[in-house]
Protein backbone atom coordinates (compact mmCIF):
# COMPACT_ATOMS: atom_id res chain seq x y z
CA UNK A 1 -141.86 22.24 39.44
CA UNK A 2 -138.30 21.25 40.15
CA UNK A 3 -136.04 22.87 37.73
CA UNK A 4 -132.12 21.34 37.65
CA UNK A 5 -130.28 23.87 39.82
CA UNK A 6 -132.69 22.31 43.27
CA UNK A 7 -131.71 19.39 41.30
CA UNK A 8 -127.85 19.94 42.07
CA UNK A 9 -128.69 20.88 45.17
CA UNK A 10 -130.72 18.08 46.39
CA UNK A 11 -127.37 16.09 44.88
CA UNK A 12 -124.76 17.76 46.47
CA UNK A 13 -126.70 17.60 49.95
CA UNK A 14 -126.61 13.38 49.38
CA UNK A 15 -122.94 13.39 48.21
CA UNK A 16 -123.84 12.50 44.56
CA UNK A 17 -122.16 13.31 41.32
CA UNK A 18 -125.36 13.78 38.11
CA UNK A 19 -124.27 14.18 34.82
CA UNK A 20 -126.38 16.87 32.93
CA UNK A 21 -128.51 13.51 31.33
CA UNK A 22 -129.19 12.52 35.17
CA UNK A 23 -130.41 16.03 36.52
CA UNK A 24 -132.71 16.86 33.39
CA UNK A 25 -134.27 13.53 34.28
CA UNK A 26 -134.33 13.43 37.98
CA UNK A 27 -135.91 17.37 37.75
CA UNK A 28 -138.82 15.53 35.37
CA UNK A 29 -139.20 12.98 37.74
CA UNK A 30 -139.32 14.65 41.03
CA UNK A 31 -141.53 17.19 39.36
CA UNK A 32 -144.25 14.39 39.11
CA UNK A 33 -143.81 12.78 42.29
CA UNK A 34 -144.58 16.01 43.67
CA UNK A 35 -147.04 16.81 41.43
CA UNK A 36 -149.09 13.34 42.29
CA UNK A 37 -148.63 14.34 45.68
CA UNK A 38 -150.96 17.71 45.18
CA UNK A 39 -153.38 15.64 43.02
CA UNK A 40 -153.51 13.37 46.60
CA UNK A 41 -154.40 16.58 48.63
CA UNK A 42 -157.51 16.88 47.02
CA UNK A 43 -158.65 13.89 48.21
CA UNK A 44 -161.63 14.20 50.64
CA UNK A 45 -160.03 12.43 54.02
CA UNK A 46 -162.53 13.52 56.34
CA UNK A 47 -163.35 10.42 59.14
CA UNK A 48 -160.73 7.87 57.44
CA UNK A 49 -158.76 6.39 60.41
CA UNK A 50 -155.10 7.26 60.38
CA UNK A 51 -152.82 4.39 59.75
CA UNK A 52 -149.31 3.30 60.30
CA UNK A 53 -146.98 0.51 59.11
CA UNK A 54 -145.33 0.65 62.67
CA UNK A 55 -146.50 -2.30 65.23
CA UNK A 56 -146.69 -0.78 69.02
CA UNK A 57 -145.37 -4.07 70.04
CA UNK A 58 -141.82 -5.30 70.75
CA UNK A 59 -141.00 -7.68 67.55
CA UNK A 60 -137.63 -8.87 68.60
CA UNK A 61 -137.34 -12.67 69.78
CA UNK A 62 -135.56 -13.40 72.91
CA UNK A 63 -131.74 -13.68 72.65
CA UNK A 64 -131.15 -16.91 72.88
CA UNK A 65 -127.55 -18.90 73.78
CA UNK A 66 -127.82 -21.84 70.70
CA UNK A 67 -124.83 -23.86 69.90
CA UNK A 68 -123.00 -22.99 67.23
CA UNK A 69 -122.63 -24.99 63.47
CA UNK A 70 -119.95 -26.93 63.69
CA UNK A 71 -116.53 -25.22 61.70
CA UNK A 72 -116.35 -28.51 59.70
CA UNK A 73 -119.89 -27.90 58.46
CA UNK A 74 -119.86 -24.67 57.88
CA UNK A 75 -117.38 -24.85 55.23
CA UNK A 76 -118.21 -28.53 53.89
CA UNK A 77 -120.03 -26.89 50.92
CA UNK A 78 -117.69 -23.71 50.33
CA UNK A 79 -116.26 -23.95 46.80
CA UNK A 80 -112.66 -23.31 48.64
CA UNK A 81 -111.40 -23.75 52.14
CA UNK A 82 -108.38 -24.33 54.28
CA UNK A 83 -109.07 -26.12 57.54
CA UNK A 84 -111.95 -24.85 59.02
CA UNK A 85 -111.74 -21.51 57.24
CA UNK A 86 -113.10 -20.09 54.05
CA UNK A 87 -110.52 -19.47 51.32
CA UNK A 88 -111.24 -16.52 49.11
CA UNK A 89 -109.09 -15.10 46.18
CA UNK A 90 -106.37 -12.55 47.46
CA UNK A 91 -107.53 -9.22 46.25
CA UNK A 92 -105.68 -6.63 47.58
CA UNK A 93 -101.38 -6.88 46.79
């Protein structure tokens, strides 16, 4: 069981800022993530194959030299541009 104060502790280790609403909740829910996780250790895994999401092979493509779009086309469908540039509102004075 995770009571609030690991709560505030698993927060202030990621930088984040609960309000009391947040930890009672988060301590609920952790509590039965972890308590799923026990149920799962009683599972029986004898002589099921390990598995793994990871590929042993390189995924990457080859790095390519393509031509480039064209400025002009890259901006023909922007709502707003100048030139060959994107315009965007000014945001910052």
């Amino acid at each position: 069981m995770i009571d609030r104060a690991e709560v505030r502790r698993i927060a202030a280790l990621a930088h984040l800022a609960l309000s009391e609403e947040e930890e009672a909740r988060l301590a609920g829910e952790l509590s039965q993530i972890l308590s799923y996780v026990e149920k799962l250790k009683e599972l029986d895994t004898e002589g099921v194959e390990p598995t793994s999401a990871v590929s042993a092979r390189a995924v990457f493509r080859e790095d390519v030299v393509q031509p480039s779009l064209p400025a002009e086309r890259a901006v023909a469908n922007a709502p707003a541009s100048v030139g060959t540039a994107f315009s965007v509102p000014k945001i910052l004075e």
